[in-house]
Protein backbone atom coordinates (compact mmCIF):
# COMPACT_ATOMS: atom_id res chain seq x y z
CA UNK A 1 6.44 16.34 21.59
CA UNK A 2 5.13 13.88 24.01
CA UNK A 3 4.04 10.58 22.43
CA UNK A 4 2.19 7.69 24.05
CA UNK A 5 2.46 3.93 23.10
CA UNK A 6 -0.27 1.92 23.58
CA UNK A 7 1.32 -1.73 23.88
CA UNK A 8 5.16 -0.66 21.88
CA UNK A 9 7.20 -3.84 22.58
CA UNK A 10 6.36 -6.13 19.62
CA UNK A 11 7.36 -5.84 16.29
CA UNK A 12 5.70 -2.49 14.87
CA UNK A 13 6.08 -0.66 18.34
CA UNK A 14 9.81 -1.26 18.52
CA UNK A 15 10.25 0.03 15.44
CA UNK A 16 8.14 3.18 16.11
CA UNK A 17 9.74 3.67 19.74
CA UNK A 18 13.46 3.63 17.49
CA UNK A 19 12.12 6.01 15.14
CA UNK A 20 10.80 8.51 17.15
CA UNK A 21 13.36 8.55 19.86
CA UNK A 22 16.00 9.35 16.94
CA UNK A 23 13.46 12.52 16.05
CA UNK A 24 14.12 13.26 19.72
CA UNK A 25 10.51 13.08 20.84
CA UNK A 26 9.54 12.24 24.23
CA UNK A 27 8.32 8.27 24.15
CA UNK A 28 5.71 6.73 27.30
CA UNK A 29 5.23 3.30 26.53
CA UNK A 30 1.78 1.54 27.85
CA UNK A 31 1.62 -2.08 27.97
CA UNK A 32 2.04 -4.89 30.60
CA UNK A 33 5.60 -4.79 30.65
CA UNK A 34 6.26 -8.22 30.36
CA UNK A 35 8.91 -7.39 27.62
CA UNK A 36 10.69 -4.63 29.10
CA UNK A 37 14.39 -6.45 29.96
CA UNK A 38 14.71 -7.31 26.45
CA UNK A 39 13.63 -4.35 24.97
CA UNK A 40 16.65 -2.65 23.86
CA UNK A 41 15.18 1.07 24.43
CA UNK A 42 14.46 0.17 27.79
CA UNK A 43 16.12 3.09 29.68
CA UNK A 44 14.66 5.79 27.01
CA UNK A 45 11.40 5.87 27.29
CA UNK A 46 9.24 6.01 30.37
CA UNK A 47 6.75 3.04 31.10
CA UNK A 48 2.94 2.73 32.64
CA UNK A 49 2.89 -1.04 33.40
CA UNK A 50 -0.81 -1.53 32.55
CA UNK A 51 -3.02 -4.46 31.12
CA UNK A 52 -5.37 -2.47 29.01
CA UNK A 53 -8.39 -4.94 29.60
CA UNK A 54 -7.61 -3.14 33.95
CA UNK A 55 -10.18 -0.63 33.15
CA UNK A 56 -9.71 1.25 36.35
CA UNK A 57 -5.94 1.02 36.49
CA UNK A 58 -5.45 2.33 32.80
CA UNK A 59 -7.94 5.44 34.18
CA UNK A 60 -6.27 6.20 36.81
CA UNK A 61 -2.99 5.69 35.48
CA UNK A 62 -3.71 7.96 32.61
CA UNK A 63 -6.25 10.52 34.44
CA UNK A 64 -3.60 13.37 35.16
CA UNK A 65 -1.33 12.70 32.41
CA UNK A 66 -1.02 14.89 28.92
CA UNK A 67 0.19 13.89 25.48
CA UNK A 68 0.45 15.37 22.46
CA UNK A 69 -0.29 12.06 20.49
CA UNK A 70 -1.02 8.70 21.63
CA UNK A 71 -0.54 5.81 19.18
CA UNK A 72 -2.10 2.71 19.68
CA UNK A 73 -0.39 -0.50 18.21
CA UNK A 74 -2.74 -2.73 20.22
CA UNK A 75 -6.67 -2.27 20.14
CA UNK A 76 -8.25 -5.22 18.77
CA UNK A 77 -11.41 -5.09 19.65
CA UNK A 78 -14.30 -1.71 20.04
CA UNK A 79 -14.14 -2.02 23.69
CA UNK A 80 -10.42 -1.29 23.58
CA UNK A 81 -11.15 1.81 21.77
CA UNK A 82 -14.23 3.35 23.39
CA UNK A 83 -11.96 2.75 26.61
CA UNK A 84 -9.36 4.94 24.93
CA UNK A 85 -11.33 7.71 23.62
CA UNK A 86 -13.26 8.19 27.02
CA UNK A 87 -9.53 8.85 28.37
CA UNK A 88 -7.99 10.73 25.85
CA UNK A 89 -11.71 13.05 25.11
CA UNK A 90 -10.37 16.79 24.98
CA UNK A 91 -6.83 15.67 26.01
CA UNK A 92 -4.79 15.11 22.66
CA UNK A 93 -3.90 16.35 19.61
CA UNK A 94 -4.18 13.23 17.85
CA UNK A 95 -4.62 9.91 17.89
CA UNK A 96 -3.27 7.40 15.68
CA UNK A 97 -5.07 3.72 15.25
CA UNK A 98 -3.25 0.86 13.76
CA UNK A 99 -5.85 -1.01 11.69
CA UNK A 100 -5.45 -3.05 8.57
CA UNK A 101 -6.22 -3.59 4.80
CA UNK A 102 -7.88 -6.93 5.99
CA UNK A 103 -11.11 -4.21 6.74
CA UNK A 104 -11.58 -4.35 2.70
CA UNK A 105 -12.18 -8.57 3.15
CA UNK A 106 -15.54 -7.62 1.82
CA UNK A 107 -18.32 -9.77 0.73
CA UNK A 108 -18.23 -7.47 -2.53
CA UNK A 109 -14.67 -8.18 -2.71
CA UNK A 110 -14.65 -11.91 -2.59
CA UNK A 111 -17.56 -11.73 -5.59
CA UNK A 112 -16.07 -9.40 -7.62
CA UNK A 113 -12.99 -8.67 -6.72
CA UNK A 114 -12.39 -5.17 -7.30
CA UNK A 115 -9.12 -3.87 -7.91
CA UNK A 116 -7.61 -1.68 -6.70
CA UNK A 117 -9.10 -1.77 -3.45
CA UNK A 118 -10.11 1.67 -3.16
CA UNK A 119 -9.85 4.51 -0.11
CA UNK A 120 -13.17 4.43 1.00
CA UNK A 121 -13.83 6.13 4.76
CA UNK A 122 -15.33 2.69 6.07
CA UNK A 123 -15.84 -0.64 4.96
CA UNK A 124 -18.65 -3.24 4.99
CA UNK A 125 -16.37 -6.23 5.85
CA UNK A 126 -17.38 -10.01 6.53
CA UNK A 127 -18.44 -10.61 9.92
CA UNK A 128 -16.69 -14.12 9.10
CA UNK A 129 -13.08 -12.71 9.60
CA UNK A 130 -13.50 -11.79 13.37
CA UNK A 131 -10.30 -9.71 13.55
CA UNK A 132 -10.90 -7.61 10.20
CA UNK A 133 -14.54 -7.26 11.46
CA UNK A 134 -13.63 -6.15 14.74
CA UNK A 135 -10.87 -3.41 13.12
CA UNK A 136 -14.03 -2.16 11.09
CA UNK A 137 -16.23 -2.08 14.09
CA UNK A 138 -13.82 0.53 15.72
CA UNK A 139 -13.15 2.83 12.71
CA UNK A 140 -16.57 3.21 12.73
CA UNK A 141 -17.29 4.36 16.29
CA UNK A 142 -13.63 6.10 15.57
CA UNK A 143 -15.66 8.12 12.52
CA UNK A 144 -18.87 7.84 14.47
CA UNK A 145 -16.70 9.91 17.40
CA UNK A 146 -15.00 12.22 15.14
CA UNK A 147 -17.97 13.57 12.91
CA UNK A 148 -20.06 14.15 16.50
CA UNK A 149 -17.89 15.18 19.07
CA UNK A 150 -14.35 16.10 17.01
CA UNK A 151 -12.25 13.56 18.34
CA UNK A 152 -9.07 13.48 16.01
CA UNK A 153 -8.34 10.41 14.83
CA UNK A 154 -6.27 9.00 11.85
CA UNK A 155 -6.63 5.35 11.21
CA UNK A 156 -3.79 4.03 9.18
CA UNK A 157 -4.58 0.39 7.21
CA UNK A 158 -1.33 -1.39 7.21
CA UNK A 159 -1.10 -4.73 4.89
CA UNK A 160 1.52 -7.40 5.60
CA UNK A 161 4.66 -5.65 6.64
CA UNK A 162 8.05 -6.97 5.63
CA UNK A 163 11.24 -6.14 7.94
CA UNK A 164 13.57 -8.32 10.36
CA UNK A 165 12.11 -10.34 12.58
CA UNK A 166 8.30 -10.68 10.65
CA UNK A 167 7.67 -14.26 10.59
CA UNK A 168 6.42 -14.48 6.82
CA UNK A 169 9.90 -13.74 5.34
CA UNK A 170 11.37 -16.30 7.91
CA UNK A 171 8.82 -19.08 6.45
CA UNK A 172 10.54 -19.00 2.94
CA UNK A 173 14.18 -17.89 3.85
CA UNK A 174 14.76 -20.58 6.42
CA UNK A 175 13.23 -23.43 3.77
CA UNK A 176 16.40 -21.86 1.21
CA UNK A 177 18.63 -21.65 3.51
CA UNK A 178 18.49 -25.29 4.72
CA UNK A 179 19.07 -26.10 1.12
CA UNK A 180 15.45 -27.27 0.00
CA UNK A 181 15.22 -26.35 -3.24
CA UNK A 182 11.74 -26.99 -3.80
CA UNK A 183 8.99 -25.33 -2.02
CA UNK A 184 5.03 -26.53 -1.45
CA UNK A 185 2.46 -23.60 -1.95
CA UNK A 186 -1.39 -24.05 -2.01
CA UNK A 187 -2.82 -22.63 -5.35
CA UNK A 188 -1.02 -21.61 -8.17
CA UNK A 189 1.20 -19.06 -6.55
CA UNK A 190 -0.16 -16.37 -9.31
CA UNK A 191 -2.24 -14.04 -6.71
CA UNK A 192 -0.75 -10.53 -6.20
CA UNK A 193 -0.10 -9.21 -2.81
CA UNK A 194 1.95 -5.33 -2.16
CA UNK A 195 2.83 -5.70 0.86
CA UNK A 196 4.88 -2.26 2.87
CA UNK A 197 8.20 -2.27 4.00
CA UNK A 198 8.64 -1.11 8.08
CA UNK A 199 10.51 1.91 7.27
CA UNK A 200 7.60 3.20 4.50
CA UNK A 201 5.13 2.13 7.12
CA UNK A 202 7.28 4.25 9.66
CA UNK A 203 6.75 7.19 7.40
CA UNK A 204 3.03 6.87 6.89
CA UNK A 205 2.82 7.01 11.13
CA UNK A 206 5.58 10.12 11.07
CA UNK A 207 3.54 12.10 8.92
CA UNK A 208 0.20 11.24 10.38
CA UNK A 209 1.76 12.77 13.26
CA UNK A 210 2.39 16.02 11.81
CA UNK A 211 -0.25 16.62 9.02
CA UNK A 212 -3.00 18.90 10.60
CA UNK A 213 -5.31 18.12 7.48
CA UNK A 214 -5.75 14.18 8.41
CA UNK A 215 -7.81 14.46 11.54
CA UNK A 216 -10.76 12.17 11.01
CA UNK A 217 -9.22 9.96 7.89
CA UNK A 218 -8.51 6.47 6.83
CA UNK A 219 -5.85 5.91 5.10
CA UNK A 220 -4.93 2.85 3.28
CA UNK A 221 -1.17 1.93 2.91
CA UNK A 222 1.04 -0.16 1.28
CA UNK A 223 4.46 -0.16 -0.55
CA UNK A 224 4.97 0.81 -4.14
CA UNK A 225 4.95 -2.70 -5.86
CA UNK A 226 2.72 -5.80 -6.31
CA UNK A 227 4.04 -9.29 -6.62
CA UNK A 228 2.90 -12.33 -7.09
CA UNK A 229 3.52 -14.82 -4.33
CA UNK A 230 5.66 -17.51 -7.13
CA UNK A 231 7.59 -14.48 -8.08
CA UNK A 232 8.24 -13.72 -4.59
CA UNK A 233 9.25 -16.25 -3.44
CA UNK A 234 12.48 -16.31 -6.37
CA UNK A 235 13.43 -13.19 -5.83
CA UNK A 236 14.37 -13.88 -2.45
CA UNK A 237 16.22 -17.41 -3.71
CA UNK A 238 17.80 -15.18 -6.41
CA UNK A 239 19.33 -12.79 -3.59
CA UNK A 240 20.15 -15.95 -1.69
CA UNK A 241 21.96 -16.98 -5.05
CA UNK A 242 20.00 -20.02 -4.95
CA UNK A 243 17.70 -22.06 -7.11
CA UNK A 244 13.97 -22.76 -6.23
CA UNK A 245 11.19 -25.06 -7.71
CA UNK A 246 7.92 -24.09 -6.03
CA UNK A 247 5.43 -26.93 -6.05
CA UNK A 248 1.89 -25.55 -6.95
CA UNK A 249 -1.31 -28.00 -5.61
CA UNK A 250 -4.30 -26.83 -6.07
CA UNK A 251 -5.78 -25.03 -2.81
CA UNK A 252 -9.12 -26.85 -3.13
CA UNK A 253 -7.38 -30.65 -3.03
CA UNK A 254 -4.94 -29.26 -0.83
CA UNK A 255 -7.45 -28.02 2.03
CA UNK A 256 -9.63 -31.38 1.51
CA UNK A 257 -6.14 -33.41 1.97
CA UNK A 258 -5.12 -31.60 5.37
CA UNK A 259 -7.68 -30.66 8.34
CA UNK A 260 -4.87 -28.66 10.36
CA UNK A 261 -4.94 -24.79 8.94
CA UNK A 262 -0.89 -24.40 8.04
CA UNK A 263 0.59 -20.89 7.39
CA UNK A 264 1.56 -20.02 3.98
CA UNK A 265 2.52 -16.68 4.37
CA UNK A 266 0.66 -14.42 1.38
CA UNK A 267 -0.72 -17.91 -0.42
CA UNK A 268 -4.44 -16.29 -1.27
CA UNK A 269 -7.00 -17.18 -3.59
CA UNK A 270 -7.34 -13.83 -4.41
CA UNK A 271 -4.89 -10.72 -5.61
CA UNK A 272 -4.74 -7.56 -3.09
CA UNK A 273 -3.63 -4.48 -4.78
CA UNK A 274 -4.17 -1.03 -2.84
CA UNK A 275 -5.09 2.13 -3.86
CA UNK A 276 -2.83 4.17 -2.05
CA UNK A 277 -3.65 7.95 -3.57
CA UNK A 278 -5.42 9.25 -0.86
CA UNK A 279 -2.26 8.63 1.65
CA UNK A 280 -0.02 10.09 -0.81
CA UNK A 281 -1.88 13.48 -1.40
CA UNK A 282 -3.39 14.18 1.72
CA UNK A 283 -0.17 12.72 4.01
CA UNK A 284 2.35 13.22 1.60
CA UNK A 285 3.36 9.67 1.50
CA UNK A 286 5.73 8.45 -0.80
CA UNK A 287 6.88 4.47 -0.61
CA UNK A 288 10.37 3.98 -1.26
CA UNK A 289 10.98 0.11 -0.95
CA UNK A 290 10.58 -2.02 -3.31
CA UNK A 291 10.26 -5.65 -2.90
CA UNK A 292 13.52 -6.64 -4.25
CA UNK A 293 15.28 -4.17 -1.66
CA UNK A 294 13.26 -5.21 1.19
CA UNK A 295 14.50 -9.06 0.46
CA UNK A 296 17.80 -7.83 0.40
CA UNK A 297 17.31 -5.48 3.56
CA UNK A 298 15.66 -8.63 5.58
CA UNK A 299 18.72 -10.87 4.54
CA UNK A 300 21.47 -8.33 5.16
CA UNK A 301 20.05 -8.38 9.15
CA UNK A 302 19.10 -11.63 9.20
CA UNK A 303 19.69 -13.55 12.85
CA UNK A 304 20.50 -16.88 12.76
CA UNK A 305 18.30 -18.66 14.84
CA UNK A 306 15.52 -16.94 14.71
CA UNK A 307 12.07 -18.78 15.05
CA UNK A 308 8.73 -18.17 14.45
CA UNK A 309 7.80 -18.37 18.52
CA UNK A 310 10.01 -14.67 18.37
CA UNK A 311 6.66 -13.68 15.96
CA UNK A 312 4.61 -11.64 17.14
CA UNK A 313 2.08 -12.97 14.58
CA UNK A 314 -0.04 -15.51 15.29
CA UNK A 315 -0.74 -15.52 19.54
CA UNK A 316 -3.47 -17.53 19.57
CA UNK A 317 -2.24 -20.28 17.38
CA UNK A 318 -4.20 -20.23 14.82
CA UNK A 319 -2.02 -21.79 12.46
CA UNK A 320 0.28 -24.48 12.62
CA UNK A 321 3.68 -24.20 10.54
CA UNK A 322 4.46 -26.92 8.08
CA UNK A 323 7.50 -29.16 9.31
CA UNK A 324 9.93 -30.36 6.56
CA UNK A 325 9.15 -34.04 6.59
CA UNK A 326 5.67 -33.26 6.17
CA UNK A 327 5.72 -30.93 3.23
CA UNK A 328 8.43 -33.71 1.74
CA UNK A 329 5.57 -35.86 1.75
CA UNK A 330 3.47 -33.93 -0.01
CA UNK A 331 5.67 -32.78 -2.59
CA UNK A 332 6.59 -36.53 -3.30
CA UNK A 333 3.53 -37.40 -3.50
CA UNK A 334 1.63 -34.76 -5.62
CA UNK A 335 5.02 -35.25 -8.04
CA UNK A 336 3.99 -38.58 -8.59
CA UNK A 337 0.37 -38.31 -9.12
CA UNK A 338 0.65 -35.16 -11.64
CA UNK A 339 3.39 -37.79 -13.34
CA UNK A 340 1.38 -40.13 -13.37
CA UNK A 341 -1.62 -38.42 -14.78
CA UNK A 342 0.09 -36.92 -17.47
CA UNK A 343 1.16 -40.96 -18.39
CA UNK A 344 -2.26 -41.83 -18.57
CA UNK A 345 -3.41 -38.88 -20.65
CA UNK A 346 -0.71 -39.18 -22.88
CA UNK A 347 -1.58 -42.95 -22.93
CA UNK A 348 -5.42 -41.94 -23.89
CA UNK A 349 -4.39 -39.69 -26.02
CA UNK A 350 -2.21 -41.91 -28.33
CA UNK A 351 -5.21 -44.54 -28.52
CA UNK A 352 -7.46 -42.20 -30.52
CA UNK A 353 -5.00 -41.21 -32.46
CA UNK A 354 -4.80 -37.60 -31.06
CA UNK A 355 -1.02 -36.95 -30.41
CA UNK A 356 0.68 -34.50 -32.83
């Protein structure tokens, strides 16, 4: 089988280039080749050095080739897409879009908050989360393309993925392994995330390839367990045999306190558990990680030295990652208040006479 990848070098695609070249399938990688002497498949798989947004290079680059499948790790926006599909029309067997969970950031979700988040064929998400928004906006022409002119698609929603080199373990292991035992997290740390493990997401994109019955499907995914981000984060100090006091300030005084947006990976106000039925009876998909053994997988291939510039996530810097010193600060300081509070109330308290 002949299998294109549309970008391939970051995170996800390595992965998928590794596990397909095992099942002895025939890998092209599309992208801009700006990774390709680090990329440690580099002499397996053929490459089309192509910036995507070079509409007449990636058509004539692409005019006289066939695949079988084309996966594409990379289209962010409908333009991307519509691109593709006017390429691939009447050419392929399938094709595969990486989208996202974040599609189900829906107003109705943030009101009522609906759990599980169900399987439904297309979302109404907020326009205020441009990248979830613009994942939406191409499922839909995906469908829109599909249900008029048959053009198979399977859109798989991926939530946070755990696995070496992601940069929202590294945010919590490196803070344990420098021997702070105490840890600052916006909100109370009670919110319930499930995010997949790379090899279960690796399945879900194995056996979209081969299912004939998923043509024209959305499929959300995710791993087998929710967590909550406080009991997250122990687990992995548990596996570190360490000890961990995680510092909860409220994410309202928190947000007023600080004008810079800092990453704290899986710190929502909300919980974001996935119904994942409709993968596992139409695609057979059956998540085998739990979160404990995904900790333990991530620490086992840990590389020392790794930073969160080697992250895919985040390219546009968005966020801004908390420095020691700084979240020191606020630890100190939101210890002493809370103390101090609880003085004063205790104080109050014993005035009228209402201490037990």
């Amino acid at each position: 089988m002949d299998v294109l990848i549309i970008g391939g070098t970051r995170f996800l695609g390595k992965y998928l280039t590794e596990a397909l070249l095992k099942g002895n399938q025939k890998v092209t990688l599309l992208n801009r080749g700006t990774r390709r002497n680090t990329f440690p498949f580099y002499e397996d798989v053929e490459w089309l050095i192509c910036d995507r947004q070079d509409e007449s290079k990636f058509r004539s680059l692409l005019a006289k080739r066939q695949f079988d499948v084309v996966i594409d790790t990379c289209a962010y926006f409908p333009s991307d897409v519509e691109l593709a599909v006017d390429v691939f029309r009447d050419k392929i067997a399938k094709y595969i879009f990486t989208s996202t969970m974040a599609v189900a950031l829906t107003k109705e979700f943030q009101e009522r908050q609906l759990l599980p988040i169900p399987n439904r064929r297309l979302f109404d998400t907020d326009p205020g989360n441009n990248y979830a928004y613009n994942k939406t906006l191409i499922e839909e022409y995906l469908t829109e393309q599909f249900d008029k002119n048959g053009f198979p698609f399977v859109s798989l929603r991926s939530p946070e993925i755990m696995g070496p080199g992601e940069i929202r373990e590294w945010y919590y292991i490196d803070r344990l392994k420098n021997g702070r035992e105490k840890i600052l997290i916006p909100g109370l740390g009670e919110n319930l995330f499930q995010p997949i493990y790379i090899d279960d997401l690796l399945q879900a994109f194995l056996l979209a390839i081969v299912k004939e019955n998923c043509v024209g499907e959305c499929y959300n995914l995710a791993g087998a367990e929710a967590v909550s981000l406080n009991q997250y984060i122990r687990l992995i100090a548990e596996e570190m045999d360490g000890r961990v006091k995680i510092v909860n300030i409220p994410q309202d005084i928190f947000r007023e306190l600080v004008s810079i947006k800092y990453y704290f990976p899986y710190a929502y106000k909300y919980s974001f558990v996935i119904d994942i039925e409709k993968a596992k009876q139409e695609l057979g998909y059956q998540p085998e990680v739990g979160i404990r053994q995904a900790i333990r997988k991530i620490l086992s291939s840990w590389r020392e030295g790794y930073t969160p510039k080697m992250s895919p996530y985040n390219p546009q810097g968005e966020f801004d990652i908390m420095s020691y010193d700084l979240e020191d600060i606020f630890i100190s300081a939101w210890e002493s208040e809370t103390s101090e509070l609880k003085e004063r109330l205790h104080q109050k308290l014993s005035d009228k006479g209402l201490l037990i």
